[in-house]
PDB file of N, CA and C in Angstrom:
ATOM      1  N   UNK A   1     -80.348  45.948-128.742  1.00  0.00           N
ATOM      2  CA  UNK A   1     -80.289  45.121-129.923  1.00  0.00           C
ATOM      3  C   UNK A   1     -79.395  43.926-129.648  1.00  0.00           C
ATOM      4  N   UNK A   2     -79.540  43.215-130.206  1.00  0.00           N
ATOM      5  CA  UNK A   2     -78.956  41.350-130.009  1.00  0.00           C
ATOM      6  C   UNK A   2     -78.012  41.513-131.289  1.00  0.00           C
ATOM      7  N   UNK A   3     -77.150  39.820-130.894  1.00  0.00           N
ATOM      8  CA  UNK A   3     -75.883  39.741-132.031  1.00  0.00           C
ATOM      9  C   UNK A   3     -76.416  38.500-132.548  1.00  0.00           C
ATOM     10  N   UNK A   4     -75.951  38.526-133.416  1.00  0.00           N
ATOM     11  CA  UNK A   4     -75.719  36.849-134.252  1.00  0.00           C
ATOM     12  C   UNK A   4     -74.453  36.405-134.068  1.00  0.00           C
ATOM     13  N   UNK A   5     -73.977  35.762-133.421  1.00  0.00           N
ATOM     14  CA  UNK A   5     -72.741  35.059-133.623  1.00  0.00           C
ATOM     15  C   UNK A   5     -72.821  33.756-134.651  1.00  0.00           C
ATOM     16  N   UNK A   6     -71.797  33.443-135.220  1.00  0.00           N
ATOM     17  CA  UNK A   6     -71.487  32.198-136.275  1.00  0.00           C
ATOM     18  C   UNK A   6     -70.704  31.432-135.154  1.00  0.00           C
ATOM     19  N   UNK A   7     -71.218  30.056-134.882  1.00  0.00           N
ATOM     20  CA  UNK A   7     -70.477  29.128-134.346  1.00  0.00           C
ATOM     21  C   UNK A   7     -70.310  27.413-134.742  1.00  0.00           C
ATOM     22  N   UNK A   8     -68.545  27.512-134.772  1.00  0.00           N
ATOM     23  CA  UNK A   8     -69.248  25.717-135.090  1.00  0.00           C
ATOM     24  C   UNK A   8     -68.786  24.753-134.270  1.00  0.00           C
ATOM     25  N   UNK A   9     -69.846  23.995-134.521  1.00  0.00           N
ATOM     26  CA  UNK A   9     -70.429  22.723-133.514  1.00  0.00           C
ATOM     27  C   UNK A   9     -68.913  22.034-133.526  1.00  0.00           C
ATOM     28  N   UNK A  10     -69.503  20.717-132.565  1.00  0.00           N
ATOM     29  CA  UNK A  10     -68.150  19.766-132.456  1.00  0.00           C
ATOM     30  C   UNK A  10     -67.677  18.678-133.562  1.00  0.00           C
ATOM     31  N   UNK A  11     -69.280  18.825-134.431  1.00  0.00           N
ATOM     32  CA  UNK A  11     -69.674  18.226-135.790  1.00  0.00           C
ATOM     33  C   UNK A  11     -69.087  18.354-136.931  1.00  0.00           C
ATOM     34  N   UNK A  12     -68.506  20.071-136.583  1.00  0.00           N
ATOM     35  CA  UNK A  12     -68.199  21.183-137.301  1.00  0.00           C
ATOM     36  C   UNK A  12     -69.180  21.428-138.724  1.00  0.00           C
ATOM     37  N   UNK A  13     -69.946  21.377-138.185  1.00  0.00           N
ATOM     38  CA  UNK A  13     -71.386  22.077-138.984  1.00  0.00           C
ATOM     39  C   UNK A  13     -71.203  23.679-138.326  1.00  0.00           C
ATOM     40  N   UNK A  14     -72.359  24.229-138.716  1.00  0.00           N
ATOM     41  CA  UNK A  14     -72.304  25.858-138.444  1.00  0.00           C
ATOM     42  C   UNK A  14     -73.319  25.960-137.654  1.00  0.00           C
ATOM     43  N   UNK A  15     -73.341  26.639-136.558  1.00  0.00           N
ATOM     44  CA  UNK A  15     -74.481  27.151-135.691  1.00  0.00           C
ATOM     45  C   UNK A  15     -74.773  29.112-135.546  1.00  0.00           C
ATOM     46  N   UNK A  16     -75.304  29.057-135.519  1.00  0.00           N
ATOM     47  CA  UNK A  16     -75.883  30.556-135.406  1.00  0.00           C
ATOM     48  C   UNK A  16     -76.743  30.799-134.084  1.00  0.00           C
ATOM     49  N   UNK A  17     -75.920  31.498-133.020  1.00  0.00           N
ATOM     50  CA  UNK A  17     -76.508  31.836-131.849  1.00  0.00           C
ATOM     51  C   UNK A  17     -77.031  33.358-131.523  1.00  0.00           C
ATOM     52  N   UNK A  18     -78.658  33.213-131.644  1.00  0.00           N
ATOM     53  CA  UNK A  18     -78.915  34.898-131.306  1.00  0.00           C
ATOM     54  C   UNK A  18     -78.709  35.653-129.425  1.00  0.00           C
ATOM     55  N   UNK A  19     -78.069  35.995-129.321  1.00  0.00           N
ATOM     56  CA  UNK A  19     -78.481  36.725-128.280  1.00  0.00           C
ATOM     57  C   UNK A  19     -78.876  37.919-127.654  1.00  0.00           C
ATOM     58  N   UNK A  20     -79.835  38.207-126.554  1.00  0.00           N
ATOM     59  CA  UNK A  20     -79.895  39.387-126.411  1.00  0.00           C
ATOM     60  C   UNK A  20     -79.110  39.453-124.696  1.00  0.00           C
ATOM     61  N   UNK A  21     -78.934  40.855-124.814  1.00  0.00           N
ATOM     62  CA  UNK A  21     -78.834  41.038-123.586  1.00  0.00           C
ATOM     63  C   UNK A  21     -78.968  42.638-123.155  1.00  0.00           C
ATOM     64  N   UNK A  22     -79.778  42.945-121.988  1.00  0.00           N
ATOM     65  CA  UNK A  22     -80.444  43.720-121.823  1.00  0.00           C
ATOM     66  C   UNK A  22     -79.975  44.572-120.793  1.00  0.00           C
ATOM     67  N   UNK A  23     -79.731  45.663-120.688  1.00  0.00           N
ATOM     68  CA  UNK A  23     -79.126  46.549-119.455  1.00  0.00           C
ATOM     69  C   UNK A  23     -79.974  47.624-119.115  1.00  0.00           C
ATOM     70  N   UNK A  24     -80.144  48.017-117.291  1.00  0.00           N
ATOM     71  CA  UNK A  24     -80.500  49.007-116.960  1.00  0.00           C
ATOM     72  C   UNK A  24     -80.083  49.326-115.833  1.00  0.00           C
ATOM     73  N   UNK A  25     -79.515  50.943-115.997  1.00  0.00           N
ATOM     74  CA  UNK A  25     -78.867  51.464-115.058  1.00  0.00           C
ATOM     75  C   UNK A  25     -77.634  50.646-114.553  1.00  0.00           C
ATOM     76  N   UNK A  26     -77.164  50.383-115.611  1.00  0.00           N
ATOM     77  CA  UNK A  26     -75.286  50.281-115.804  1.00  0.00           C
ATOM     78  C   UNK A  26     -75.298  48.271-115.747  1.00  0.00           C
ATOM     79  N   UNK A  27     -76.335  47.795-115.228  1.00  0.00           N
ATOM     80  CA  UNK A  27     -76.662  46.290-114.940  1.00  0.00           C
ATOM     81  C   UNK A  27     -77.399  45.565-115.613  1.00  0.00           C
ATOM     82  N   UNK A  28     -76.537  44.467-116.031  1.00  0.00           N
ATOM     83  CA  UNK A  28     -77.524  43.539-117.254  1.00  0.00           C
ATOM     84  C   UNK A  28     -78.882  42.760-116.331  1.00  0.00           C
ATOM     85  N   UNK A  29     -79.536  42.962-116.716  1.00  0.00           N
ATOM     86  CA  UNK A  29     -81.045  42.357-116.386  1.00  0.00           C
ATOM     87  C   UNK A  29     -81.274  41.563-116.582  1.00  0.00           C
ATOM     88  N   UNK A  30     -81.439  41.053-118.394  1.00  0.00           N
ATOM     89  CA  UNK A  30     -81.971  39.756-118.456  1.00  0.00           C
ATOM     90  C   UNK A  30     -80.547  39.608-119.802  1.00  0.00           C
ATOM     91  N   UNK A  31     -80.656  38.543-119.874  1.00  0.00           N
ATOM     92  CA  UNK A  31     -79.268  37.345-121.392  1.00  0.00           C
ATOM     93  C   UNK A  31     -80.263  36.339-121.587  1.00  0.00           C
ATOM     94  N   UNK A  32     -80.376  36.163-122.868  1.00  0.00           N
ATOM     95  CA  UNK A  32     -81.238  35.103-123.677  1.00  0.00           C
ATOM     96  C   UNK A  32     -80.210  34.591-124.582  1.00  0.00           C
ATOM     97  N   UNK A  33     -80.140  33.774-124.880  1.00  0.00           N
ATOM     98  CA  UNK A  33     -79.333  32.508-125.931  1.00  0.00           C
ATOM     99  C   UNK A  33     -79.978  31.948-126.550  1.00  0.00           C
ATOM    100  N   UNK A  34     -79.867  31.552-127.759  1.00  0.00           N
ATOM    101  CA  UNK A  34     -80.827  30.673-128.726  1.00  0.00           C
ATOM    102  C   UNK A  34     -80.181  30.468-130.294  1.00  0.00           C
ATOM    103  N   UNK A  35     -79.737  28.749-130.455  1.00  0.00           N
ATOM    104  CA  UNK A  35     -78.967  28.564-131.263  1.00  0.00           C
ATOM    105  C   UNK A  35     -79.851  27.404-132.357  1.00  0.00           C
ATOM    106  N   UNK A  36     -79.204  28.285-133.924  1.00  0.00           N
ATOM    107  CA  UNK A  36     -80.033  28.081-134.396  1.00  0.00           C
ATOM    108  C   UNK A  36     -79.659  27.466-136.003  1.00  0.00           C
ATOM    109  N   UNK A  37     -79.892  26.463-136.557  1.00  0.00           N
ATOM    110  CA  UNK A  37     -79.142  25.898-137.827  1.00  0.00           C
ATOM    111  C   UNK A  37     -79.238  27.254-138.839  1.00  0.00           C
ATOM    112  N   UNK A  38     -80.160  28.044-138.917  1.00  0.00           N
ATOM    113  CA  UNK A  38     -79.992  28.862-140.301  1.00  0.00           C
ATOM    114  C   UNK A  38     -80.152  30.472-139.389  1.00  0.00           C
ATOM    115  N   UNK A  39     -78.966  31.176-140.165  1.00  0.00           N
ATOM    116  CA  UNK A  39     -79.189  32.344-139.682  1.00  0.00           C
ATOM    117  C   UNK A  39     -80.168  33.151-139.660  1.00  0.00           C
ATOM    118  N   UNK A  40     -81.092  33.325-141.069  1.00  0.00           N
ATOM    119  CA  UNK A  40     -82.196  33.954-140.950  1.00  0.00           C
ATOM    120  C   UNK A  40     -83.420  33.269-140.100  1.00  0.00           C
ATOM    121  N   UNK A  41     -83.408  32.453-139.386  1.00  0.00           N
ATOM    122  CA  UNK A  41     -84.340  31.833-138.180  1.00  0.00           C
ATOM    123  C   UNK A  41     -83.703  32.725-137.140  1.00  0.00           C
ATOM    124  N   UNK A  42     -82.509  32.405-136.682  1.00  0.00           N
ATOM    125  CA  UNK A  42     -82.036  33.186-135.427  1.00  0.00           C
ATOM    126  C   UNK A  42     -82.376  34.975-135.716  1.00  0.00           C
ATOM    127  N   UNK A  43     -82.309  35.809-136.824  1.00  0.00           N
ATOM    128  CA  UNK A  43     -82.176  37.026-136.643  1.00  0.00           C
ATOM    129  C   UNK A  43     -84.031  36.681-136.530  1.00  0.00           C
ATOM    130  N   UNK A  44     -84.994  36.309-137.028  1.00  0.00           N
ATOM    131  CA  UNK A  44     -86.476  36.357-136.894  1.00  0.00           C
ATOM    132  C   UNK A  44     -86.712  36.181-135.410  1.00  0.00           C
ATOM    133  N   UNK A  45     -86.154  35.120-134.536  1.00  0.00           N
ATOM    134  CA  UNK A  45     -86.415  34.604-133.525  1.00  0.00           C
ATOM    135  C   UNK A  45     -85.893  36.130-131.960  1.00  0.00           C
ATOM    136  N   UNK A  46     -84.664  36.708-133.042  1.00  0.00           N
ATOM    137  CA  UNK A  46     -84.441  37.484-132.205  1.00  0.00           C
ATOM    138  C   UNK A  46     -85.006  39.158-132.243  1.00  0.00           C
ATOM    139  N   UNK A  47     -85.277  39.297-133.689  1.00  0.00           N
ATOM    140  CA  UNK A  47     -86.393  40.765-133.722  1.00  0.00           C
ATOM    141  C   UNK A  47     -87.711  40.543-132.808  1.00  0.00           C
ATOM    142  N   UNK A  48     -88.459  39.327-132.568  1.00  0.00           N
ATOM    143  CA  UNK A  48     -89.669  38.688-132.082  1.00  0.00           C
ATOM    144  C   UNK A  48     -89.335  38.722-130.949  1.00  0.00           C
ATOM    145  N   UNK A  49     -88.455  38.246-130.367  1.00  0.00           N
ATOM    146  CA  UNK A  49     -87.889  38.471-128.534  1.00  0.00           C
ATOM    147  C   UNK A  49     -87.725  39.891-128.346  1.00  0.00           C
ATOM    148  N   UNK A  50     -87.209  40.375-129.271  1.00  0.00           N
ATOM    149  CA  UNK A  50     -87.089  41.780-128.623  1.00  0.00           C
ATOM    150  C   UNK A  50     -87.989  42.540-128.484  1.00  0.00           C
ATOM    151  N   UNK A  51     -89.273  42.911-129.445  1.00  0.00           N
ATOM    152  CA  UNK A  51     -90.255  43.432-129.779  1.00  0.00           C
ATOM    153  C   UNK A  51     -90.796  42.950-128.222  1.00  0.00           C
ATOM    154  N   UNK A  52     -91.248  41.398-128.014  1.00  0.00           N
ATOM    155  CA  UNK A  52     -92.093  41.300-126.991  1.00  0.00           C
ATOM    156  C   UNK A  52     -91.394  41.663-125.828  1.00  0.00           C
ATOM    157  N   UNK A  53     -89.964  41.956-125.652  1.00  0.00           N
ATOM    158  CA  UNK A  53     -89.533  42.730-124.335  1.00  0.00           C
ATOM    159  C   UNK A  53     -89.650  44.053-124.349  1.00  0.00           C
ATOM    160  N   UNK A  54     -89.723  44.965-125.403  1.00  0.00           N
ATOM    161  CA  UNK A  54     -89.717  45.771-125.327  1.00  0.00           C
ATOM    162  C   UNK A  54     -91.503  46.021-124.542  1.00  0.00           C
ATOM    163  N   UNK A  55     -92.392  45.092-124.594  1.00  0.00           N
ATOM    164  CA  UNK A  55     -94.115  46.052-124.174  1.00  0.00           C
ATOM    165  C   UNK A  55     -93.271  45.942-123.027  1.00  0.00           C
ATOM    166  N   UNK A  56     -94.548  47.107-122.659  1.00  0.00           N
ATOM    167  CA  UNK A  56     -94.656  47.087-120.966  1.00  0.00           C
ATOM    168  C   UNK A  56     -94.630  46.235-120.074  1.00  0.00           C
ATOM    169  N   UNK A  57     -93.986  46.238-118.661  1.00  0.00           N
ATOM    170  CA  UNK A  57     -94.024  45.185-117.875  1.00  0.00           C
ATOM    171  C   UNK A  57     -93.323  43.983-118.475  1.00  0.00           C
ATOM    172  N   UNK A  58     -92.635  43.708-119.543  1.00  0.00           N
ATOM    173  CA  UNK A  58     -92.368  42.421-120.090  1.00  0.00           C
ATOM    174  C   UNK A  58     -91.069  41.806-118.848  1.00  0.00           C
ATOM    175  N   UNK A  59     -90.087  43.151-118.213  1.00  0.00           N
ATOM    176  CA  UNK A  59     -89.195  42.739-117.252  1.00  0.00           C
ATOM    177  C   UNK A  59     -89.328  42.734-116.251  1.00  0.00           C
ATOM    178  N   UNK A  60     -90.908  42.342-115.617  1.00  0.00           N
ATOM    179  CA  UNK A  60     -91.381  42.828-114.477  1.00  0.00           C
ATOM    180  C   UNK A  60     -91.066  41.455-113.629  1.00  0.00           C
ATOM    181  N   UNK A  61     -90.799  41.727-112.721  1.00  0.00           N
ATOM    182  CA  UNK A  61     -90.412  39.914-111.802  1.00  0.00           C
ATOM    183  C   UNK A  61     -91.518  39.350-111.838  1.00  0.00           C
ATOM    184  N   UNK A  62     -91.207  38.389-111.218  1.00  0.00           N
ATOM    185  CA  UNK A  62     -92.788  37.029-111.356  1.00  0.00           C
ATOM    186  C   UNK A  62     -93.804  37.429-110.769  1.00  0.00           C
ATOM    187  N   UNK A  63     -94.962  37.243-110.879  1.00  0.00           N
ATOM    188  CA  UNK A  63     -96.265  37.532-110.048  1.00  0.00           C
ATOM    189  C   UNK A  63     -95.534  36.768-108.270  1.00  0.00           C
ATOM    190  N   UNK A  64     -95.822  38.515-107.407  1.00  0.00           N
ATOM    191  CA  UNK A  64     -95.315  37.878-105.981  1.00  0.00           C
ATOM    192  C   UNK A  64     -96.609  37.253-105.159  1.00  0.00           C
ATOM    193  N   UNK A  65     -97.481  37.189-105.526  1.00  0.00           N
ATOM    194  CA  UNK A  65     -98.834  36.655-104.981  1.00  0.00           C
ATOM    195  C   UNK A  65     -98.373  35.204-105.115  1.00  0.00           C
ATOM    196  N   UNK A  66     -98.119  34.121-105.702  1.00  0.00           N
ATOM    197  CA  UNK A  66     -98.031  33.100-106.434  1.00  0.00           C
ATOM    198  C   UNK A  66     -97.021  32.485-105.126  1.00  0.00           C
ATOM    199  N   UNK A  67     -97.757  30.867-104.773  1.00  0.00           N
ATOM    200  CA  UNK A  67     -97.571  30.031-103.511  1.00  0.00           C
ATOM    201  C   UNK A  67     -96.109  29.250-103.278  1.00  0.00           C
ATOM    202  N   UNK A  68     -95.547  29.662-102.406  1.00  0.00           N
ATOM    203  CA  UNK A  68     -94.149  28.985-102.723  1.00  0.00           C
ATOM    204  C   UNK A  68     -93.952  27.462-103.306  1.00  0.00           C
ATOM    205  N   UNK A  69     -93.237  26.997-103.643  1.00  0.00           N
ATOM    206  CA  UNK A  69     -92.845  25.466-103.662  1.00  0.00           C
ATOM    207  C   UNK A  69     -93.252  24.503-102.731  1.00  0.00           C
ATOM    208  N   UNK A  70     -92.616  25.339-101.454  1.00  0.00           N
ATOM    209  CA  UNK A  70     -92.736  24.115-100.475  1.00  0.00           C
ATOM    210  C   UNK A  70     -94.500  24.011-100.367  1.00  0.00           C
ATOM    211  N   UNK A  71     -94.751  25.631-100.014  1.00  0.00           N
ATOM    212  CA  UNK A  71     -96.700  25.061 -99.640  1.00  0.00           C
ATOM    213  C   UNK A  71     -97.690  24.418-100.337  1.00  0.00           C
ATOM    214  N   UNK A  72     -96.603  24.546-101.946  1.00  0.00           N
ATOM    215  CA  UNK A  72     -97.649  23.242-103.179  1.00  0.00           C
ATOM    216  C   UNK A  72     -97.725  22.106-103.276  1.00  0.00           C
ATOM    217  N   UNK A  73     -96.193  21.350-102.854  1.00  0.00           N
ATOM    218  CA  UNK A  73     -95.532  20.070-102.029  1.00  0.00           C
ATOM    219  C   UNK A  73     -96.410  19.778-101.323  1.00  0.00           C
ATOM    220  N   UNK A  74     -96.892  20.745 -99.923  1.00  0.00           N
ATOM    221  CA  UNK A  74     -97.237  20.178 -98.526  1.00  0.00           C
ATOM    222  C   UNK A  74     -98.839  19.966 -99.202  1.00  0.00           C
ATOM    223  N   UNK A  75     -99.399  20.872 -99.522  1.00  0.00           N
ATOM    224  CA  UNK A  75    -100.927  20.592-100.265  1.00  0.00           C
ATOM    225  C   UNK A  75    -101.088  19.330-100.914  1.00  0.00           C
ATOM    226  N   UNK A  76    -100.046  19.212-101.696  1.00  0.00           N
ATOM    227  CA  UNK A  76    -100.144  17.892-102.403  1.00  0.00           C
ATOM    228  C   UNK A  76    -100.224  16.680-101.997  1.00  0.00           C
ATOM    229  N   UNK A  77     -99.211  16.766-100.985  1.00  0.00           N
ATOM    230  CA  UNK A  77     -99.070  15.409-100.255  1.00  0.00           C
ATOM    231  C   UNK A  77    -100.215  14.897 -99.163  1.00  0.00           C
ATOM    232  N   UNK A  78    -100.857  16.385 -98.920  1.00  0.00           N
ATOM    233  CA  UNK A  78    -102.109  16.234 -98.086  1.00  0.00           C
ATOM    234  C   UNK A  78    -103.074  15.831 -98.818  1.00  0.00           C
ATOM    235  N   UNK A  79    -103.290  16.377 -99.806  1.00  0.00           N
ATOM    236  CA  UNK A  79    -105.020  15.861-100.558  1.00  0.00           C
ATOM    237  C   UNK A  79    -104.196  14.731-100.811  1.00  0.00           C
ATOM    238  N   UNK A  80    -103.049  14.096-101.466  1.00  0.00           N
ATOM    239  CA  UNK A  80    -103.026  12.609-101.812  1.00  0.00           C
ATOM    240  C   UNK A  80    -102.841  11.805-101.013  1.00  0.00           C
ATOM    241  N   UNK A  81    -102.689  11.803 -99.653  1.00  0.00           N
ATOM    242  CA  UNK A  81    -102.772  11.134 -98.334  1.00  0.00           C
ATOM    243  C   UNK A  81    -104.687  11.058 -97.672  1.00  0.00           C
ATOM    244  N   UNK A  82    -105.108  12.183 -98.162  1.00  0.00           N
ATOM    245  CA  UNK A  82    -106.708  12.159 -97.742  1.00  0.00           C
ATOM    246  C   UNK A  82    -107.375  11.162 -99.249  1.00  0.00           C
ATOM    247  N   UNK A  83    -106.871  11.477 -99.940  1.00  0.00           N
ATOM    248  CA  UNK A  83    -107.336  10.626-100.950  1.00  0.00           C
ATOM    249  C   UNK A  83    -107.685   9.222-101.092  1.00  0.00           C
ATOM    250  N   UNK A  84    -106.097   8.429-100.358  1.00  0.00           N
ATOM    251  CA  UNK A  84    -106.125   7.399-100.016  1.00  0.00           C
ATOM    252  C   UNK A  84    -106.833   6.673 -98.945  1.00  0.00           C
ATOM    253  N   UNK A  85    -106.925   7.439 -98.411  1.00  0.00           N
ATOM    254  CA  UNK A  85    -107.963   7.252 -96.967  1.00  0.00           C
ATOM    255  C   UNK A  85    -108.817   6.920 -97.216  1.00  0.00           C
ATOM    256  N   UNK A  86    -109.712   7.462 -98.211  1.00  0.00           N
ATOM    257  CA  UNK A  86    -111.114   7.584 -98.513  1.00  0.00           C
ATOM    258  C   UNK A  86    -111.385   6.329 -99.221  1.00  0.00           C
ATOM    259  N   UNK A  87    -110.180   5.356 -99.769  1.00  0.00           N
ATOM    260  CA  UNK A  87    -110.847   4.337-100.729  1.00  0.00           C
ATOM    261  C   UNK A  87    -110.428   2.688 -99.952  1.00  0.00           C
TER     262      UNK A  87
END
């Protein structure tokens, strides 16, 4: 379960920050932050985060199939170098 903290700005208006933070096997996993002018937005925003972490797989790492950085770079720079060629 997540907190609401009351915080105020430098404005000194009021902010309301939901957070969650999530532990397994003694180690926090994932911390979410999300600050919000009215409290009842932040507690909605944070029952809705939690619900969708709670399905299955929701803490599962990134798809490891998926092409590094650099080899999307190097692709890129190739079709837009063949590109130019062509005109």
């Amino acid at each position: 379960m997540g907190n609401i903290l009351q915080r105020e700005r430098k404005d000194e208006s009021i902010g309301y920050a939901a957070v969650i933070r999530l532990k397994q096997g003694g180690k926090v996993v994932l911390t979410e932050t999300k600050t919000f002018d009215r409290r009842q937005a932040a507690v909605t925003w944070m029952e809705e985060r939690e619900r969708e972490l709670a399905q299955p797989g929701a803490l599962e790492p990134a798809q490891r199939d998926a092409p590094r950085l650099s080899a999307v770079i190097d692709r890129h720079i190739r079709d837009a170098s063949q590109r130019h060629r062509r005109a």
